[in-house]
PDB file of N, CA and C in Angstrom:
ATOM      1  N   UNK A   1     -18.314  35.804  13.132  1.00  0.00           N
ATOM      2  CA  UNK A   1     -18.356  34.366  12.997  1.00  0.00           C
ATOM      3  C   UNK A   1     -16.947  33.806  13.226  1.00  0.00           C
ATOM      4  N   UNK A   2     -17.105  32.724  13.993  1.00  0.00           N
ATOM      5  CA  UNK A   2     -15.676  32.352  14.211  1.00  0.00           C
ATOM      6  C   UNK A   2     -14.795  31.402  13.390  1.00  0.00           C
ATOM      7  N   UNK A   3     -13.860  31.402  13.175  1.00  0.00           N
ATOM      8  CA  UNK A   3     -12.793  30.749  12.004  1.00  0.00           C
ATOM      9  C   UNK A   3     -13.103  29.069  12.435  1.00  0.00           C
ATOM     10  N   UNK A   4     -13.456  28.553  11.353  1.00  0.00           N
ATOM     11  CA  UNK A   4     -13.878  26.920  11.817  1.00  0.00           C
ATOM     12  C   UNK A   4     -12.189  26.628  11.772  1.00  0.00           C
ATOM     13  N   UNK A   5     -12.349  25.053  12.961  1.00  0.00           N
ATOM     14  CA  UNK A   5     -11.097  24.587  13.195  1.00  0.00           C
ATOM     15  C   UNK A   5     -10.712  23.605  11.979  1.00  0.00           C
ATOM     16  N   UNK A   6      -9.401  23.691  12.208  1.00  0.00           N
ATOM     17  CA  UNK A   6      -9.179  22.943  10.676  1.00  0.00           C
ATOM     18  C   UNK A   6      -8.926  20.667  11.275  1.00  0.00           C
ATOM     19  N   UNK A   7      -9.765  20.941  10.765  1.00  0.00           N
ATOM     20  CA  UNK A   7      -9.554  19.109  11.008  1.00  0.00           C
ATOM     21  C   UNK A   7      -9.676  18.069  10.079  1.00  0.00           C
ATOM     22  N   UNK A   8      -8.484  18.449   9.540  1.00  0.00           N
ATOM     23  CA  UNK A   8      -7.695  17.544   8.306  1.00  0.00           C
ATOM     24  C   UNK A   8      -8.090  15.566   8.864  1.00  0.00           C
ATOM     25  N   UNK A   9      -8.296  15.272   8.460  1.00  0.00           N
ATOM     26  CA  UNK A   9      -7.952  13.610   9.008  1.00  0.00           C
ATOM     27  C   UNK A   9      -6.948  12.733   8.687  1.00  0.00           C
ATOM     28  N   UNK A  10      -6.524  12.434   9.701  1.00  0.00           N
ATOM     29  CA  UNK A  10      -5.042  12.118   8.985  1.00  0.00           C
ATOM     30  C   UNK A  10      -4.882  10.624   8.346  1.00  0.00           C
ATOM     31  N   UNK A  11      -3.737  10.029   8.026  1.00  0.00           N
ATOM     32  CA  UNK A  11      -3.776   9.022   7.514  1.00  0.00           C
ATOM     33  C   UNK A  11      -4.048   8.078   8.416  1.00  0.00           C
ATOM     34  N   UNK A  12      -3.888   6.775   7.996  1.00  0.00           N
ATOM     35  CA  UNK A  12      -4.238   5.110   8.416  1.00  0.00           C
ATOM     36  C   UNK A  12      -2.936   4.920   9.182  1.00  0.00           C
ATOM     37  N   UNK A  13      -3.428   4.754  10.195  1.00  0.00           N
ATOM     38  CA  UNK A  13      -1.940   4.330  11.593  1.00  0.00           C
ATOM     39  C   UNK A  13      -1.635   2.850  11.010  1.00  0.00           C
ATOM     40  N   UNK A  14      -0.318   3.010  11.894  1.00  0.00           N
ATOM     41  CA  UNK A  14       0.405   1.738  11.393  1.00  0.00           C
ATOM     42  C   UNK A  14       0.060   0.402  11.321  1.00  0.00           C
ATOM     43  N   UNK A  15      -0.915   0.287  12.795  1.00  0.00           N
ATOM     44  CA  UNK A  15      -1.499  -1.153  12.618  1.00  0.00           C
ATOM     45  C   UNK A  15      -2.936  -1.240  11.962  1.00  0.00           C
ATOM     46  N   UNK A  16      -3.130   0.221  11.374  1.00  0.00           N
ATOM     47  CA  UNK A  16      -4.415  -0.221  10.279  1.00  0.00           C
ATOM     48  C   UNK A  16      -4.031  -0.658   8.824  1.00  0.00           C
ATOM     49  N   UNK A  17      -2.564  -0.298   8.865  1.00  0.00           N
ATOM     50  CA  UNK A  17      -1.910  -0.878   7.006  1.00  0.00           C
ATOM     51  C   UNK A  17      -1.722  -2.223   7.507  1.00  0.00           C
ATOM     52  N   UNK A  18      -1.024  -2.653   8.961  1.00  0.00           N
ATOM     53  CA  UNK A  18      -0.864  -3.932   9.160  1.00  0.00           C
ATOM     54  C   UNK A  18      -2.187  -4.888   8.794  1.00  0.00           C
ATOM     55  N   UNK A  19      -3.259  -4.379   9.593  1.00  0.00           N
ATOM     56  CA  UNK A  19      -4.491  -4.889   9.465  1.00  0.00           C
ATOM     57  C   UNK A  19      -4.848  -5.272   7.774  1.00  0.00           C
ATOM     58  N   UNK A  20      -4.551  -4.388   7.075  1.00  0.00           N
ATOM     59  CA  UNK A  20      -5.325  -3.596   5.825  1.00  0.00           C
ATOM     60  C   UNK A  20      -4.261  -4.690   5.001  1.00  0.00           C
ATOM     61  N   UNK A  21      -3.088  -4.722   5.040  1.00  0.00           N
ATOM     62  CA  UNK A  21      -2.171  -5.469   4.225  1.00  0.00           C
ATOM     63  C   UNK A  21      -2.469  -7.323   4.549  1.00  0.00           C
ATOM     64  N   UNK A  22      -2.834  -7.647   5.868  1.00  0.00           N
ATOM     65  CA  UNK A  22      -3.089  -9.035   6.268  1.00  0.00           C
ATOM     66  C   UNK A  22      -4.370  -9.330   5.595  1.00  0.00           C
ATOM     67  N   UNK A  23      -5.470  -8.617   5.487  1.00  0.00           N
ATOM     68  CA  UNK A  23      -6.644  -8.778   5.033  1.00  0.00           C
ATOM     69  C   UNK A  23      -6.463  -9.174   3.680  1.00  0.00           C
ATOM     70  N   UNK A  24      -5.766  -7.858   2.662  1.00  0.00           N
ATOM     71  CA  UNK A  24      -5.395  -8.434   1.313  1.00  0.00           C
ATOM     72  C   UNK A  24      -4.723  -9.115   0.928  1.00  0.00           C
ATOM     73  N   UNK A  25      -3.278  -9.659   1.915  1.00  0.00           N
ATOM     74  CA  UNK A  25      -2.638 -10.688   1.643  1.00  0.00           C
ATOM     75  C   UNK A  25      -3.769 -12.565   1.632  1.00  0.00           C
ATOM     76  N   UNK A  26      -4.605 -12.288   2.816  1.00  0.00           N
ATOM     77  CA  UNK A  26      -5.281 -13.241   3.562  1.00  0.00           C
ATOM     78  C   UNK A  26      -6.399 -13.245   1.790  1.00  0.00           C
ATOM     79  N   UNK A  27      -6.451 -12.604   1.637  1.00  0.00           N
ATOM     80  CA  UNK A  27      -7.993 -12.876   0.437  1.00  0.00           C
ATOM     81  C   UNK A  27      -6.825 -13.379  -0.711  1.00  0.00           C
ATOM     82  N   UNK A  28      -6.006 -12.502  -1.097  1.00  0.00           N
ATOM     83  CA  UNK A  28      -5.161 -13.250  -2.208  1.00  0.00           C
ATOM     84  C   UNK A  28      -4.955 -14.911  -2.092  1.00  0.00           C
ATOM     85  N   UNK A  29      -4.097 -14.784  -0.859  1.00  0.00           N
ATOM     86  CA  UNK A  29      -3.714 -16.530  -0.252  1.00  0.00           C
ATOM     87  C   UNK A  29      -4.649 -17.407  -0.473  1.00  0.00           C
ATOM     88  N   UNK A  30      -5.723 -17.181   0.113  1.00  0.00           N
ATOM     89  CA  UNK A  30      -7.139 -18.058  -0.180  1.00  0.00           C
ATOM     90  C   UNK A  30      -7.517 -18.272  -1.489  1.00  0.00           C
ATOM     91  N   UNK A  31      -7.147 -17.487  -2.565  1.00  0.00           N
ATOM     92  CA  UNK A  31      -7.693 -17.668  -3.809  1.00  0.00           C
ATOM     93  C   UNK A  31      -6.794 -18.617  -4.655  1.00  0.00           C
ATOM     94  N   UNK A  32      -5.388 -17.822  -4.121  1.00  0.00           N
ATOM     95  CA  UNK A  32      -4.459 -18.702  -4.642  1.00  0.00           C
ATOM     96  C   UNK A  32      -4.226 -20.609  -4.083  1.00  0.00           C
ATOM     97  N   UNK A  33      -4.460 -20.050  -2.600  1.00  0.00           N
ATOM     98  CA  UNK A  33      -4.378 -21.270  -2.364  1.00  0.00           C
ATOM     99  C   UNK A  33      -5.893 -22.532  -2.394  1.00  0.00           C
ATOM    100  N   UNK A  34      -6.727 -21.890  -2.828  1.00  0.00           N
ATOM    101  CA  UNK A  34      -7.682 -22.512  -3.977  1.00  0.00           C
ATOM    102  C   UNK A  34      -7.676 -23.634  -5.344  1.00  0.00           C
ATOM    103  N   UNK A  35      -7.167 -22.138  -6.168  1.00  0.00           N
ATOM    104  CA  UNK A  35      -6.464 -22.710  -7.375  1.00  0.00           C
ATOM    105  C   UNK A  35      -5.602 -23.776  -7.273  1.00  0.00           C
ATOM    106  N   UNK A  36      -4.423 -23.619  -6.204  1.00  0.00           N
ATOM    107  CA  UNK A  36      -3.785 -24.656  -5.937  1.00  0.00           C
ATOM    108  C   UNK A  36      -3.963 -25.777  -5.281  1.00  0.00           C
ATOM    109  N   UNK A  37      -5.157 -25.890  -4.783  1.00  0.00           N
ATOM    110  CA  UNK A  37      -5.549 -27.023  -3.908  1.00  0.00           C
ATOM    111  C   UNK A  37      -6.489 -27.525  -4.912  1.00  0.00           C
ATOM    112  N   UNK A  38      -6.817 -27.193  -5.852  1.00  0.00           N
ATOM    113  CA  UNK A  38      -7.949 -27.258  -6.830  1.00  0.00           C
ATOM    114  C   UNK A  38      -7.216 -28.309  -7.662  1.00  0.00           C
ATOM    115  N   UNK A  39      -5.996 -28.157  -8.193  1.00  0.00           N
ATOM    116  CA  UNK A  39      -5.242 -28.480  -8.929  1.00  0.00           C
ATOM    117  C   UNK A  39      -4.803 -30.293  -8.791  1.00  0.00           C
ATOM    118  N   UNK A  40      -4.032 -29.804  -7.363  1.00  0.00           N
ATOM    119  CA  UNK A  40      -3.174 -30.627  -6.750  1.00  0.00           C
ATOM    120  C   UNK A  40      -3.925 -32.237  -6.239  1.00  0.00           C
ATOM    121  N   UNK A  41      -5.835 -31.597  -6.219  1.00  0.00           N
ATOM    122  CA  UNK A  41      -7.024 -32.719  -5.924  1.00  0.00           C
ATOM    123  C   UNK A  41      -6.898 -33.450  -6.727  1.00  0.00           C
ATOM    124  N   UNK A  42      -6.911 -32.693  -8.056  1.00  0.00           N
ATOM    125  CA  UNK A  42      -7.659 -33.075  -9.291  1.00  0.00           C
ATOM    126  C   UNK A  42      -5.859 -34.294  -9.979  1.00  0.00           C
ATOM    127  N   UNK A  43      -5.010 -33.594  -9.431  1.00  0.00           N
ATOM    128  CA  UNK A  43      -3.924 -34.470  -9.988  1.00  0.00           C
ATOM    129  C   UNK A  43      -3.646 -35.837  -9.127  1.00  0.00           C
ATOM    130  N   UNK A  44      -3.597 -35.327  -7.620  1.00  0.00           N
ATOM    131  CA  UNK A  44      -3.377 -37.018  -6.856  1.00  0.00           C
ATOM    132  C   UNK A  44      -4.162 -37.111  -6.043  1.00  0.00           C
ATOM    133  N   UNK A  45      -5.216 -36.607  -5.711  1.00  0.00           N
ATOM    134  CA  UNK A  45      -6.500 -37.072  -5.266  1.00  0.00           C
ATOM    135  C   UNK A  45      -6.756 -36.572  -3.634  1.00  0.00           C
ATOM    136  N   UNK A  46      -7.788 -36.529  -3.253  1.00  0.00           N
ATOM    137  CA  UNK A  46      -7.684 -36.479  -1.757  1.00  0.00           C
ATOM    138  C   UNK A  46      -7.061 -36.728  -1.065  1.00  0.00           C
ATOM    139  N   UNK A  47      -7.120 -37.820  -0.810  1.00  0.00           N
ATOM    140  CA  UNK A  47      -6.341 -38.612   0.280  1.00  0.00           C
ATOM    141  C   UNK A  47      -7.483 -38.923   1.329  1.00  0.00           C
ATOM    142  N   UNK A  48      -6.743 -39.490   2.939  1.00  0.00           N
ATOM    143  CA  UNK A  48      -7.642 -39.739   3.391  1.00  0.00           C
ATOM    144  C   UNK A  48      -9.008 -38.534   3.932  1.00  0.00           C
ATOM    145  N   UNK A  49      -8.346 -37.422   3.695  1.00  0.00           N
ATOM    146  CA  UNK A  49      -9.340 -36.339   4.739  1.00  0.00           C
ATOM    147  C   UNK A  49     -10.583 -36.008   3.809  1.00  0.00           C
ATOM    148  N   UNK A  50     -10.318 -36.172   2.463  1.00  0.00           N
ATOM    149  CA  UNK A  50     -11.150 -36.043   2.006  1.00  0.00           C
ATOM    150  C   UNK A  50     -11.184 -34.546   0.884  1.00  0.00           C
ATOM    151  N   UNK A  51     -12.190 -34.198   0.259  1.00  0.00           N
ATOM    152  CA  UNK A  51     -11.988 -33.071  -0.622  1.00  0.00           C
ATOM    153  C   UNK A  51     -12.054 -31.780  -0.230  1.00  0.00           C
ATOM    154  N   UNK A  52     -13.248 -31.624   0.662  1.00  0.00           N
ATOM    155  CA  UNK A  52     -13.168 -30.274   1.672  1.00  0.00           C
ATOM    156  C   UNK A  52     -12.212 -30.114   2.076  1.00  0.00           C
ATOM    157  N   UNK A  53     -11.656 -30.859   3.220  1.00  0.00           N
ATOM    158  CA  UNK A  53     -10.085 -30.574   4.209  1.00  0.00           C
ATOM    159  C   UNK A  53      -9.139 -30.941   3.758  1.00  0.00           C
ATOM    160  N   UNK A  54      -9.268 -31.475   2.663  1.00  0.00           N
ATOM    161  CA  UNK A  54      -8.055 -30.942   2.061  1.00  0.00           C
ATOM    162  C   UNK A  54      -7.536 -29.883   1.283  1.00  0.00           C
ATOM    163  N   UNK A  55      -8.795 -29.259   0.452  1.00  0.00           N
ATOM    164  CA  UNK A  55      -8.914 -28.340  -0.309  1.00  0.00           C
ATOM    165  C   UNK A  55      -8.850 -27.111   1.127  1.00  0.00           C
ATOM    166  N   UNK A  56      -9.645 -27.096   1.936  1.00  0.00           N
ATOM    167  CA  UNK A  56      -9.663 -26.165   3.468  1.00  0.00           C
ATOM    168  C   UNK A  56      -7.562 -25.953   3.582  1.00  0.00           C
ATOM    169  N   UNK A  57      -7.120 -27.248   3.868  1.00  0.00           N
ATOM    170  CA  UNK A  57      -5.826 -26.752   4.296  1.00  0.00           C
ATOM    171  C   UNK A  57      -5.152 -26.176   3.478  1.00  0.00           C
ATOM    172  N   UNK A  58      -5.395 -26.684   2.203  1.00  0.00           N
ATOM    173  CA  UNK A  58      -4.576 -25.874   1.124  1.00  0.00           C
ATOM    174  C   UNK A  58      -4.516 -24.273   1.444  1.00  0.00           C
ATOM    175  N   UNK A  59      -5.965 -24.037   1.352  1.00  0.00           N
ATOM    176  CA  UNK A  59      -6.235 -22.268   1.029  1.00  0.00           C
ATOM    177  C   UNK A  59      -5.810 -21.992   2.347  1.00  0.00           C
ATOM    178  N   UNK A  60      -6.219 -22.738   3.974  1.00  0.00           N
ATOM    179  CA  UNK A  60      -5.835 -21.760   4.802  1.00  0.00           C
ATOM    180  C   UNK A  60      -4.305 -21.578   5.108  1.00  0.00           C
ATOM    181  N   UNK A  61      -3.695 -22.235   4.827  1.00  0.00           N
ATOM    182  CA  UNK A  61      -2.114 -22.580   4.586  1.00  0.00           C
ATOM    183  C   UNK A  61      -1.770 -21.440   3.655  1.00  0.00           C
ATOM    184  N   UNK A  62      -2.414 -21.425   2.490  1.00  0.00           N
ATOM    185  CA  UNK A  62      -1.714 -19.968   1.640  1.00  0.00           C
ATOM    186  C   UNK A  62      -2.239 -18.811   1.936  1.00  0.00           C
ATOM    187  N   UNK A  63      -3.150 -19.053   2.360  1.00  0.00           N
ATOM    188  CA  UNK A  63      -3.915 -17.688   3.065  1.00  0.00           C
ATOM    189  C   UNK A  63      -3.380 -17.374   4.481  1.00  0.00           C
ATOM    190  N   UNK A  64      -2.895 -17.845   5.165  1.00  0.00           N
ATOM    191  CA  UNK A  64      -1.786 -17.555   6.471  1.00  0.00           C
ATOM    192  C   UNK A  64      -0.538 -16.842   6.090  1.00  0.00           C
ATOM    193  N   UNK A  65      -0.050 -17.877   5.351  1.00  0.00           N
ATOM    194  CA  UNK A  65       1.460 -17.344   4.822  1.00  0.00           C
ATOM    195  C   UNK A  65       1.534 -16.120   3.761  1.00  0.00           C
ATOM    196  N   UNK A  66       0.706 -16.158   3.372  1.00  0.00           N
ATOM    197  CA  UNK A  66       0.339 -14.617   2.437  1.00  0.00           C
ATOM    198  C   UNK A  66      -0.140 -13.861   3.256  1.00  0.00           C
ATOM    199  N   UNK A  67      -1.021 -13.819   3.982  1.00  0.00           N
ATOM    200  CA  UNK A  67      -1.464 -12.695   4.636  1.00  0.00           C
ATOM    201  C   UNK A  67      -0.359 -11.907   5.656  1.00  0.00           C
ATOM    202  N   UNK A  68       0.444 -12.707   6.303  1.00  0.00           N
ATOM    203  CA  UNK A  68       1.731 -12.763   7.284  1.00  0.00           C
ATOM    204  C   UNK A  68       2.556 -11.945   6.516  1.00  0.00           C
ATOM    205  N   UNK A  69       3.115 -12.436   5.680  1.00  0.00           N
ATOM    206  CA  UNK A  69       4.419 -11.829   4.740  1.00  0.00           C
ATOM    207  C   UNK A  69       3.367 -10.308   4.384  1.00  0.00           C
ATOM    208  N   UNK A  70       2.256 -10.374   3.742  1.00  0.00           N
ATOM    209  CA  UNK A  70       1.964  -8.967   3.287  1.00  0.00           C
ATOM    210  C   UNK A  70       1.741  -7.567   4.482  1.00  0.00           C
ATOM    211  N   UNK A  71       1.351  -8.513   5.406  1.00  0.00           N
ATOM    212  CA  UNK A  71       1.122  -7.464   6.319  1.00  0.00           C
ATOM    213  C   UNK A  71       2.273  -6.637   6.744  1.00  0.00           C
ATOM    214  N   UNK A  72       3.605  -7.690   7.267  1.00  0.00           N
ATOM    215  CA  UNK A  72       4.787  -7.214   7.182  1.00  0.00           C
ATOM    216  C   UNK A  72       5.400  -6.128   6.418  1.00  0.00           C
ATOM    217  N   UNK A  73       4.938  -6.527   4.919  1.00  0.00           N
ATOM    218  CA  UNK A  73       5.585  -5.742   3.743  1.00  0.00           C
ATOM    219  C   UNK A  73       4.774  -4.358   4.404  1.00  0.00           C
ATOM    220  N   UNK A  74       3.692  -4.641   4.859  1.00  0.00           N
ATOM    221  CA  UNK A  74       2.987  -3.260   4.460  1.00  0.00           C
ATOM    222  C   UNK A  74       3.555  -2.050   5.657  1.00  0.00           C
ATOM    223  N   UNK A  75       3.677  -2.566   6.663  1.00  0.00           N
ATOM    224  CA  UNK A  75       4.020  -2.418   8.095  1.00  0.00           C
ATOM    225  C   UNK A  75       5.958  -1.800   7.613  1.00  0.00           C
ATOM    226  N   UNK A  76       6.452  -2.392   6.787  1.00  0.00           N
ATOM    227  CA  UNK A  76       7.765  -2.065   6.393  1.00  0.00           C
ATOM    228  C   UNK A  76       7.810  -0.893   5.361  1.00  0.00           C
ATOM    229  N   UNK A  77       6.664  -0.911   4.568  1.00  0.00           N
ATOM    230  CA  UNK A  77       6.599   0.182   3.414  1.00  0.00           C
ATOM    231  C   UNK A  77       6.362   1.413   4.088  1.00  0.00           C
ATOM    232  N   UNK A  78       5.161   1.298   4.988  1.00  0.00           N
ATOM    233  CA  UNK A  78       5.113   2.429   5.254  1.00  0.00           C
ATOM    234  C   UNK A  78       5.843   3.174   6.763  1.00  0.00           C
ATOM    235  N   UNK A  79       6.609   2.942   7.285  1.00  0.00           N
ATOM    236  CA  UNK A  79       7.534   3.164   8.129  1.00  0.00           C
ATOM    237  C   UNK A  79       9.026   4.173   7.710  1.00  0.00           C
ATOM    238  N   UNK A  80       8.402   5.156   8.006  1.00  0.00           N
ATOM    239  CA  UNK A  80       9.620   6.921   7.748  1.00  0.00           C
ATOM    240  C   UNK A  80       9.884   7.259   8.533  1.00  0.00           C
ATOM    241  N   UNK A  81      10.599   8.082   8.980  1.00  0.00           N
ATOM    242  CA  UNK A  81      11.087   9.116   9.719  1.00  0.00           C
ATOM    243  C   UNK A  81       9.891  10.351   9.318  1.00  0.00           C
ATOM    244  N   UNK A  82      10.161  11.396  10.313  1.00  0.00           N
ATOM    245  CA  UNK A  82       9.099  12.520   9.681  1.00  0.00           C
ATOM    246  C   UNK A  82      10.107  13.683   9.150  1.00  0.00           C
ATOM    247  N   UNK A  83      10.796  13.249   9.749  1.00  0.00           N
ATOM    248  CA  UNK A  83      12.579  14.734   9.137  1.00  0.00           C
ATOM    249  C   UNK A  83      12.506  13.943   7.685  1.00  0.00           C
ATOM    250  N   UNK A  84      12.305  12.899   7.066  1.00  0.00           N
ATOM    251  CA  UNK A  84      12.537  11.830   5.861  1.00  0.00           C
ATOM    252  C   UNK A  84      11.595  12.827   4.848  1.00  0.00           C
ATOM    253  N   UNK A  85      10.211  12.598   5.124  1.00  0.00           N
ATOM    254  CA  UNK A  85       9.015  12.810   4.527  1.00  0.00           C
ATOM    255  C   UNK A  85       8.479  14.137   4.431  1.00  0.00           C
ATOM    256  N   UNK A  86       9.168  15.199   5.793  1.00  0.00           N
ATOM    257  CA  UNK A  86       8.923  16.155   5.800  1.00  0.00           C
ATOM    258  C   UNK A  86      10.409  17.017   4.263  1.00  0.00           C
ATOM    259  N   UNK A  87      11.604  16.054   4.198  1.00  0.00           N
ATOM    260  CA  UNK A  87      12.380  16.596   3.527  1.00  0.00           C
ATOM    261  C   UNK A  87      11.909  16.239   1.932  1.00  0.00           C
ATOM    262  N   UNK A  88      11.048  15.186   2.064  1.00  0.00           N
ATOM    263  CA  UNK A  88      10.396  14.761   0.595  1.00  0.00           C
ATOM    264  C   UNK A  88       9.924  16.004   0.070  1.00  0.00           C
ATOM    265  N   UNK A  89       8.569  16.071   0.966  1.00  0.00           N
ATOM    266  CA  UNK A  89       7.346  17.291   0.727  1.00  0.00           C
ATOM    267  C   UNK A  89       8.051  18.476   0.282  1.00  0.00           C
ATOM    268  N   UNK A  90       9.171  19.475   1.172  1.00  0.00           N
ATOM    269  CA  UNK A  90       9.906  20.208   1.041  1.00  0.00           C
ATOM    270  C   UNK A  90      10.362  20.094  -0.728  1.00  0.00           C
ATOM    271  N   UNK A  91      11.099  18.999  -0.699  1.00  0.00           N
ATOM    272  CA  UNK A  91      11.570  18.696  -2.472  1.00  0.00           C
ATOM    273  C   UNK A  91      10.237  19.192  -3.599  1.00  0.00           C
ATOM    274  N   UNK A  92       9.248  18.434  -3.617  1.00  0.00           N
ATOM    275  CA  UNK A  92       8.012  18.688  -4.121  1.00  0.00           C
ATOM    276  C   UNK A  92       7.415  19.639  -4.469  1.00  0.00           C
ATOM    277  N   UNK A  93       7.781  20.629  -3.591  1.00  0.00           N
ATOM    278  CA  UNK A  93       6.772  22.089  -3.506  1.00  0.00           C
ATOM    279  C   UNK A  93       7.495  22.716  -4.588  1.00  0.00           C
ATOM    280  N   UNK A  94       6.498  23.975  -5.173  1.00  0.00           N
ATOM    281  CA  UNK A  94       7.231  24.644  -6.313  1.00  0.00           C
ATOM    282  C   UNK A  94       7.495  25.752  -5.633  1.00  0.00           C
ATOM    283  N   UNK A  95       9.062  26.374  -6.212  1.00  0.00           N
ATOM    284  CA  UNK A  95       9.802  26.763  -5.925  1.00  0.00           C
ATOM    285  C   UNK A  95       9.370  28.179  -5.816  1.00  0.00           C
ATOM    286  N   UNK A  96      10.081  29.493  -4.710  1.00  0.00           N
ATOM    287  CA  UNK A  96       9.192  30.403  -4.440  1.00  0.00           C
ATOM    288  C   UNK A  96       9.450  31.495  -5.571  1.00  0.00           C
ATOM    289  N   UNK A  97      11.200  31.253  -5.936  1.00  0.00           N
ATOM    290  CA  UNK A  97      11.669  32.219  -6.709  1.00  0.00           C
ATOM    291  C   UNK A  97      12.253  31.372  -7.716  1.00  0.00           C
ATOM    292  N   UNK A  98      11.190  32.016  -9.212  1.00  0.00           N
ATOM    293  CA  UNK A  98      11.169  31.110 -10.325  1.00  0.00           C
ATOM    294  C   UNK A  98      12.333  31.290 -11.104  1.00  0.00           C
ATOM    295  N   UNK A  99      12.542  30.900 -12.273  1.00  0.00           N
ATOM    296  CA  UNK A  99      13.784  31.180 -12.947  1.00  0.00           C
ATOM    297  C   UNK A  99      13.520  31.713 -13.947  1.00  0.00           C
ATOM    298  N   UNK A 100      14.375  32.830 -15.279  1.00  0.00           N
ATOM    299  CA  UNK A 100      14.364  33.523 -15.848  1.00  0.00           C
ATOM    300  C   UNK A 100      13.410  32.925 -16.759  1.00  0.00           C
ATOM    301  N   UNK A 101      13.486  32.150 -17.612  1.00  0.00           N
ATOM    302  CA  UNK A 101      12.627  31.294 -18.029  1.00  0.00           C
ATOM    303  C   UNK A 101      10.969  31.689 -17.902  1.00  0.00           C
ATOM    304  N   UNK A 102      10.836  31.203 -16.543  1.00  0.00           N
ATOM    305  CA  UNK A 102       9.649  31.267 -16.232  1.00  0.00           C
ATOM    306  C   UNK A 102       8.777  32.579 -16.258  1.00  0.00           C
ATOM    307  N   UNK A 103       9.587  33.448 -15.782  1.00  0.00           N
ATOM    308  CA  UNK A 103       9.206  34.714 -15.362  1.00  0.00           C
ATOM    309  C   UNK A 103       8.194  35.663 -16.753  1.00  0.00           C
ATOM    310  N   UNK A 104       7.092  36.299 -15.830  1.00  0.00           N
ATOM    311  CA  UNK A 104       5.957  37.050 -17.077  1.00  0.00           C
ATOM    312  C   UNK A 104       7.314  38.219 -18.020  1.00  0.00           C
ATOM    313  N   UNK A 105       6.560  38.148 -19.063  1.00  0.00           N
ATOM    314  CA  UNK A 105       7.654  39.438 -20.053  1.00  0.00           C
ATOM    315  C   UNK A 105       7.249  40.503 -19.814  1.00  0.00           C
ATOM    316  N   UNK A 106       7.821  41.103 -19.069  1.00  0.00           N
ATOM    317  CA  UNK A 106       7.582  42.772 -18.821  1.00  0.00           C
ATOM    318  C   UNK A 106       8.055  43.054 -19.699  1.00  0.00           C
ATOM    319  N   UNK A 107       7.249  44.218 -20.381  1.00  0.00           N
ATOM    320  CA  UNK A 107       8.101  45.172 -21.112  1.00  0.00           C
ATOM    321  C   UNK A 107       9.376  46.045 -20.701  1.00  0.00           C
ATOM    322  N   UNK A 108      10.098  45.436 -21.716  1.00  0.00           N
ATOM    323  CA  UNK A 108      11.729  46.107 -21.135  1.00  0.00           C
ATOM    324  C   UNK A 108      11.670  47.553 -22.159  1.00  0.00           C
ATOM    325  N   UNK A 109      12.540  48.567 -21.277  1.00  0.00           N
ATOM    326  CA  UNK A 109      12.584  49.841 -22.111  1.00  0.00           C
ATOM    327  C   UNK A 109      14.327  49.621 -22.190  1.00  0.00           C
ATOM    328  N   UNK A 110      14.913  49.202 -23.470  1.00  0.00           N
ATOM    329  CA  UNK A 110      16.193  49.135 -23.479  1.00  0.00           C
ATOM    330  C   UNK A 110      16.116  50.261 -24.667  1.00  0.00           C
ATOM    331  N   UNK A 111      17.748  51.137 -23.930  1.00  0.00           N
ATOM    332  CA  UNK A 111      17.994  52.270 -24.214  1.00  0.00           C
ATOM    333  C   UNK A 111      19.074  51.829 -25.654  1.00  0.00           C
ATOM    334  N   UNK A 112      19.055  52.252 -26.749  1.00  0.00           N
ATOM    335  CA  UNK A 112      19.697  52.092 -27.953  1.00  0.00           C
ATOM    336  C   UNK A 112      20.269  53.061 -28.289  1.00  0.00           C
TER     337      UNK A 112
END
């Protein structure tokens, strides 16, 4: 029988965190910019456009500018070197040769 191939899947490419970070920035913005358009009605009023479009520009206005900035962040967070990440992993791993400490108690035959 032959050795199955190993097909790990790898992580989320860069413009899927971009994607992935605009989406959650974009849903935050909207909520926030909700609340805040919610607010801002209820304190000086519509105006002429009315309660929808105005309440509409609010959220899509914070929901742009949030989604923009997060995607960025995300697009910036996850951006390494692989010599970087590969020297992380390296750090991480446990060590091959343990220290006295660690080591099982053999019975010692000390000569008296």
């Amino acid at each position: 029988m032959p050795v199955p191939v190993n097909t790990a899947h790898a992580g989320p490419s860069i413009t899927d965190k971009m994607k992935m970070g605009a989406m959650m920035g974009g849903t935050v913005g909207v909520i926030i910019g909700f609340i805040y358009g919610t607010v801002s009605i209820f304190r000086y009023g519509a105006g002429p456009n009315g309660i929808m479009r105005t309440l509409g520009q609010y959220m899509g206005a914070s929901g742009a500018t949030f989604g923009f900035f997060m995607s960025i962040g995300s697009v910036v967070r996850s951006d390494a070197s692989p010599a970087i990440q590969q020297a992380y992993w390296n750090s991480r791993r446990s060590p091959i040769i343990m220290a006295a400490a660690h080591r099982a108690p053999f019975p010692r035959t000390e000569e008296q």
